[in-house]
Protein backbone atom coordinates (compact mmCIF):
# COMPACT_ATOMS: atom_id res chain seq x y z
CA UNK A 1 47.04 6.05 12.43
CA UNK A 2 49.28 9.19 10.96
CA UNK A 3 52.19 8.54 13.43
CA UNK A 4 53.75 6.23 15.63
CA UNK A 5 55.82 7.23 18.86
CA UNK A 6 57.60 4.43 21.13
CA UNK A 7 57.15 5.31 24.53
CA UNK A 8 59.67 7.65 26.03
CA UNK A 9 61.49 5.91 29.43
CA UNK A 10 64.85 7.52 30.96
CA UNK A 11 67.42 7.92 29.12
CA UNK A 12 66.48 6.18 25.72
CA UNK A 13 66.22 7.87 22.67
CA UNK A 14 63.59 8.83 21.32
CA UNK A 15 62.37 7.80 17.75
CA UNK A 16 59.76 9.21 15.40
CA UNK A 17 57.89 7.35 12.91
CA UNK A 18 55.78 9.03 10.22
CA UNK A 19 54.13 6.45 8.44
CA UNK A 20 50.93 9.36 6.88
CA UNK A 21 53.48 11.35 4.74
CA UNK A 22 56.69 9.99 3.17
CA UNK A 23 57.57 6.94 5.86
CA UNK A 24 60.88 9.03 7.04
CA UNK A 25 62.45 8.19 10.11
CA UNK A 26 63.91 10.96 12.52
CA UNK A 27 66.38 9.58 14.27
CA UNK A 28 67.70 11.59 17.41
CA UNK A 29 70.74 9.58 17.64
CA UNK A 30 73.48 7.52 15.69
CA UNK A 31 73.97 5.01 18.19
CA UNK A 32 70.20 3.94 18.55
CA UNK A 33 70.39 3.49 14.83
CA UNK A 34 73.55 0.91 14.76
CA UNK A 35 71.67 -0.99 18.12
CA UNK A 36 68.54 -1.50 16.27
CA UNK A 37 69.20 -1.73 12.56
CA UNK A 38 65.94 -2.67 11.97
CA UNK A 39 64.93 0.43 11.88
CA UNK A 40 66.79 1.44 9.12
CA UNK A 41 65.45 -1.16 7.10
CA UNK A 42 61.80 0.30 7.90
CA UNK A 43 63.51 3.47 6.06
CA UNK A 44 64.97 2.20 3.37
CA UNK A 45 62.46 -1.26 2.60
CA UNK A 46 59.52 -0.36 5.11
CA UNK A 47 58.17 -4.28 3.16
CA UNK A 48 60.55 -5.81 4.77
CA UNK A 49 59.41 -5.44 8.80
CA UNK A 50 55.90 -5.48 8.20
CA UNK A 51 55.01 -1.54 7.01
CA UNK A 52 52.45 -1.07 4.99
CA UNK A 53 53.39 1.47 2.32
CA UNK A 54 50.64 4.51 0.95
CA UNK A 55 50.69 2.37 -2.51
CA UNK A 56 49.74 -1.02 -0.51
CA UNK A 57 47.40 1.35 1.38
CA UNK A 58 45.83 2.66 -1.52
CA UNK A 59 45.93 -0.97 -3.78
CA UNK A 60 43.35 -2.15 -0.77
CA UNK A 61 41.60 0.92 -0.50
CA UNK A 62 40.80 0.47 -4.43
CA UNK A 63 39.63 -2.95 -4.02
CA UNK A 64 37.24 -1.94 -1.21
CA UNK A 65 35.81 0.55 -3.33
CA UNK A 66 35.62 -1.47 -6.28
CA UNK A 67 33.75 -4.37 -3.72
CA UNK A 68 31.11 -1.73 -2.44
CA UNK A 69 30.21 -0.44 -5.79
CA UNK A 70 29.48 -3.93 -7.47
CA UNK A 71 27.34 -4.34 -4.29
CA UNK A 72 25.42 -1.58 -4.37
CA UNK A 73 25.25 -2.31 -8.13
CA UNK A 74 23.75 -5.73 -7.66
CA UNK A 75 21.32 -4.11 -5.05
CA UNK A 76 20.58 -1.64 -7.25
CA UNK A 77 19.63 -4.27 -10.45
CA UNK A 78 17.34 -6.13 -7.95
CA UNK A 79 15.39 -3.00 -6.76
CA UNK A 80 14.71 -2.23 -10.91
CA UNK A 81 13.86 -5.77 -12.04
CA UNK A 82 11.29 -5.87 -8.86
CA UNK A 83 9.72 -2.42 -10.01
CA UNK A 84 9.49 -3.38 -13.85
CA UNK A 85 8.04 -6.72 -13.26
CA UNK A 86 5.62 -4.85 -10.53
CA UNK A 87 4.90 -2.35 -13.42
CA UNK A 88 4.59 -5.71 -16.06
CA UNK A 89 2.13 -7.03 -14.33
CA UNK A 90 0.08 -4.20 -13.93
CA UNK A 91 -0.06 -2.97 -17.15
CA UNK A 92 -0.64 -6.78 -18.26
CA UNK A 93 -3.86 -6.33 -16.09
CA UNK A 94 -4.78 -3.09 -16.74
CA UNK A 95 -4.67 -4.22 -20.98
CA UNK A 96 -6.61 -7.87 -20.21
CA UNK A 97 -9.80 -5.23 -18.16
CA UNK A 98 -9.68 -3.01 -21.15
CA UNK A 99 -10.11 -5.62 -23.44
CA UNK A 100 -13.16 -6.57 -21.33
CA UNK A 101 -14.49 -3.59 -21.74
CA UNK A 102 -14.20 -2.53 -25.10
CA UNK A 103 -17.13 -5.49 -26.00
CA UNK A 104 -14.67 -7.16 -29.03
CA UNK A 105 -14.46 -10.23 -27.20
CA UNK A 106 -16.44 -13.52 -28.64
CA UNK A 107 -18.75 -14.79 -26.88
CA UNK A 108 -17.14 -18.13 -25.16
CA UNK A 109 -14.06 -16.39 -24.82
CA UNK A 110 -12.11 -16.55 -22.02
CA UNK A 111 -9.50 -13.95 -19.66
CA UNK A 112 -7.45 -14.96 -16.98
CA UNK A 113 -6.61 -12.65 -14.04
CA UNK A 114 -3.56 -13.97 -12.07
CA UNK A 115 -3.80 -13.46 -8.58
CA UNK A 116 -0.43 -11.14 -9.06
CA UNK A 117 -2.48 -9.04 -11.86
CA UNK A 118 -5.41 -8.81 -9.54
CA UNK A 119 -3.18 -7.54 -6.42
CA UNK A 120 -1.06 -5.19 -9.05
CA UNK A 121 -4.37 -3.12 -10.00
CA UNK A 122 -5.38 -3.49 -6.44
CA UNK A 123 -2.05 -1.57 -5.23
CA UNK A 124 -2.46 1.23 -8.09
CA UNK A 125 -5.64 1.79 -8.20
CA UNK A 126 -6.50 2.00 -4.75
CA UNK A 127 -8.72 4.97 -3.41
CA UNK A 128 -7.45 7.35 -0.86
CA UNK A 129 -6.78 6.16 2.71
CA UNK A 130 -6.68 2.58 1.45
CA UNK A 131 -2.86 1.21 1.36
CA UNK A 132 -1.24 -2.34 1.10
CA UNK A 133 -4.17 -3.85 0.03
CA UNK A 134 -4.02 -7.35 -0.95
CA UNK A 135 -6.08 -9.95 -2.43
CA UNK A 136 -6.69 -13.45 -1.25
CA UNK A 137 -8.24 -16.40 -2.83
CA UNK A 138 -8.61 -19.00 0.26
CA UNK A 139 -10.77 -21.66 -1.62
CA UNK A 140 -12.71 -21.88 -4.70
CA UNK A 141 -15.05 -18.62 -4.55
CA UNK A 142 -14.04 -17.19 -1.21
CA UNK A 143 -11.91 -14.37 -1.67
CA UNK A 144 -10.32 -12.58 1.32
CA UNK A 145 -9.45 -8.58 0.96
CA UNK A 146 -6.80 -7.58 3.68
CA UNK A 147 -5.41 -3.03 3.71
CA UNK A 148 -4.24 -0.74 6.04
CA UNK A 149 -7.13 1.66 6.25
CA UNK A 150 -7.96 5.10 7.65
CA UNK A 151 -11.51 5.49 7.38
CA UNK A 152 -11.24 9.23 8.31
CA UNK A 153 -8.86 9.93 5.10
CA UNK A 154 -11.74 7.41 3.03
CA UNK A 155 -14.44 10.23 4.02
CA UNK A 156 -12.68 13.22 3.16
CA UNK A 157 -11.76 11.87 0.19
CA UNK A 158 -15.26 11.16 -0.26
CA UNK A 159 -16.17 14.90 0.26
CA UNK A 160 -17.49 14.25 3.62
CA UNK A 161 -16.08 16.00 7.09
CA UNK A 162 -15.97 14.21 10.07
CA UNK A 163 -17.28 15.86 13.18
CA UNK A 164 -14.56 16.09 16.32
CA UNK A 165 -15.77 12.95 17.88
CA UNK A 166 -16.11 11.07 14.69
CA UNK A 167 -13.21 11.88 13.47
CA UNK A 168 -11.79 10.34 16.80
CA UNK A 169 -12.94 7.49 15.90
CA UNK A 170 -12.22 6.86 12.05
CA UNK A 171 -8.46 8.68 12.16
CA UNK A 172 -5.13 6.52 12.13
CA UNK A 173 -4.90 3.25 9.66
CA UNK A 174 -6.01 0.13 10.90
CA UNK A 175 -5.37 -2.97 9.53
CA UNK A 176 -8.86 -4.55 7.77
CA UNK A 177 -10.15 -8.46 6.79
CA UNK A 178 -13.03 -9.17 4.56
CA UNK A 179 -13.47 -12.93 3.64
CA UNK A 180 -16.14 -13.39 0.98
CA UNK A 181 -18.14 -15.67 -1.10
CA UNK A 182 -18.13 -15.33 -4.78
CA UNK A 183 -21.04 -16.60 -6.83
CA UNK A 184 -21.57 -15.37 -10.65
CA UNK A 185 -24.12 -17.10 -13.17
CA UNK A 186 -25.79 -15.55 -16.36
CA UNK A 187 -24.32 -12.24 -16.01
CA UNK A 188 -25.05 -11.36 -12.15
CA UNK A 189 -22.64 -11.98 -9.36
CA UNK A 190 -23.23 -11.82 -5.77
CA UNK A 191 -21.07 -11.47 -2.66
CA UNK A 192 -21.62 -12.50 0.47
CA UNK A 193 -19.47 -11.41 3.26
CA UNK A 194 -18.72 -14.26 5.65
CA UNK A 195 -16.16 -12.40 8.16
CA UNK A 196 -15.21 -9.18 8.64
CA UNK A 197 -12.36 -7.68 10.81
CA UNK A 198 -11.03 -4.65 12.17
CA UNK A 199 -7.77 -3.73 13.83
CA UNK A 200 -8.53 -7.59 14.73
CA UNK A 201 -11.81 -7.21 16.07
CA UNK A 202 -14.45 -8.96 14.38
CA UNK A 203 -17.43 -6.95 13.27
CA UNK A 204 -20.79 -7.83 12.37
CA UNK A 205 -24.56 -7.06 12.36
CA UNK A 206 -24.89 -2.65 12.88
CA UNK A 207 -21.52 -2.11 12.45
CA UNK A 208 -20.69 -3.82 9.44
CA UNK A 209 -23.63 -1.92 7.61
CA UNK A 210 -22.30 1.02 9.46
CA UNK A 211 -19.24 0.10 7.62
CA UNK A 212 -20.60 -0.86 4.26
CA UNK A 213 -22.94 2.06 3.46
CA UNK A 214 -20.21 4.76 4.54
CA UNK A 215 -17.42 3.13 2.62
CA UNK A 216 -18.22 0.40 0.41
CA UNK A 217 -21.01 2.08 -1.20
CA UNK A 218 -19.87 5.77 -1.94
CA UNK A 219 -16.64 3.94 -3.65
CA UNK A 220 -18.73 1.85 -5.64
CA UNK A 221 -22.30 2.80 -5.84
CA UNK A 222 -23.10 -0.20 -7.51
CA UNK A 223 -21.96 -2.77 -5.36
CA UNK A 224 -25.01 -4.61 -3.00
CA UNK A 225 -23.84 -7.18 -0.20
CA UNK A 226 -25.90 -10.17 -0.52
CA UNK A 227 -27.69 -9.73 -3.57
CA UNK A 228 -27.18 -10.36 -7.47
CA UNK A 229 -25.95 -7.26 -9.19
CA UNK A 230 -25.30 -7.06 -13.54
CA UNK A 231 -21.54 -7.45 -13.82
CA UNK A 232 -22.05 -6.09 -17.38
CA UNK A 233 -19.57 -6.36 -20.65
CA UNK A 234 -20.94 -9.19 -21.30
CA UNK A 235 -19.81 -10.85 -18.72
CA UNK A 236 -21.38 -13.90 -18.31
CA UNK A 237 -19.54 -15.75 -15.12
CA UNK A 238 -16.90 -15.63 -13.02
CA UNK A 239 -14.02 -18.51 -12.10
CA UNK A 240 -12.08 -17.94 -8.57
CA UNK A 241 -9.61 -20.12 -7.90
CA UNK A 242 -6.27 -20.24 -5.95
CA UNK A 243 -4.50 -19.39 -8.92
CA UNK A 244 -6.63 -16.23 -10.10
CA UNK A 245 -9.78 -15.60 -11.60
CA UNK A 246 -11.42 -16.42 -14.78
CA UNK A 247 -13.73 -13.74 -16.38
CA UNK A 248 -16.05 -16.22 -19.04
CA UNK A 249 -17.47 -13.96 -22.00
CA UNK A 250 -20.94 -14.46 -22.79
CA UNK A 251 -23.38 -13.60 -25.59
């Protein structure tokens, strides 16, 4: 508040405050002054009946600021150690599959995939029209997928253009379930899809193949639901668990 003005009755003087600029005190008349020398104090030692002075004002104001910035500080630490350990754990991933792949493993070796590496390669390397997607280990070798997916951006990304009505129907994300089996011996692995949902709605028989040979398949030709496919690399078996999954290095 810049100023402060008593109210005004009849006959009383009247009496200025300007607290904003230098604290001075008009006074109108002498006689108010000697009947309330209080007011001269608030002139003279403004401290002394309760003012607040600009340096008081500005002492607070500095410790406000001072407050704010180490908070915004602090928020600003957490946001960076979440990215770099988000980043850590990808590249930790991405450095364990290459390794896979290069073929310098020996045979009996062993890589672990923690369920955070597994979800961190799942977030950056997902396709197109795929987001959030999150990985799931319920029980030894059932594995659930769960994304926000918008099957219309999956097909153009694909190269494919929906027609008006189908595009109707595969636009806007939707949130999707897959719960599967896992089973992996002597270099083949097979999954078996146990439950499948969309936008909540469970989905089986036509539509699931619908599903699977429009989306599944053009993303990873390789894949087959329900039968053994050559995981390759040497690859030799694979260990799901709660905690992650174990790729076992063959001969």
């Amino acid at each position: 508040m810049d100023s402060v003005t008593p109210l005004q009755a009849t006959g009383t003087p009247i009496v200025e405050i300007h607290l904003s600029t230098r604290y001075v005190v008009d006074f109108k008349h002498s006689d108010f002054l000697q009947e309330n020398p209080s007011y001269g104090k608030l002139r003279d030692k403004p401290q002394s009946v309760g003012g607040m002075t600009r340096k008081g004002n500005c002492i607070h104001r500095a410790r406000v600021n001072k407050s704010v910035k180490r908070a915004l500080q602090g928020i600003l630490l957490v946001l960076s150690l979440t990215s770099a350990l988000a980043y850590d754990f990808y590249s930790s991933a991405r450095q364990k599959v290459d390794l896979i792949e290069s073929g310098r493993l020996q045979p009996g070796a062993r890589v672990d995939l923690s369920l955070r590496e597994l979800n961190a390669i799942a977030e950056h390397e997902a396709p197109a029209g795929v987001r959030d997607p999150q990985v799931v280990v319920d029980a030894p070798d059932v594995v659930t997928g769960r994304a926000l997916v918008d099957f219309g951006k999956v097909r153009r990304a694909q190269g494919y253009q929906p027609g008006w009505l189908m595009a109707k129907l595969l636009d806007g994300e939707r949130p999707v379930s897959v719960t599967a089996r896992v089973r992996s011996s002597a270099g083949k692995v097979t999954v078996e899809v146990q439950r499948a949902e969309v936008a909540g709605l469970e989905i089986d028989g036509a539509v699931l193949d619908f599903l699977v040979q429009n989306f599944v398949i053009p993303l990873y030709p390789e894949a087959m639901i329900g039968r053994p496919i050559p995981m390759g690399f040497r690859i030799d078996r694979l260990l799901v668990a709660p905690a992650g999954v174990a790729v076992m290095i063959g001969r």
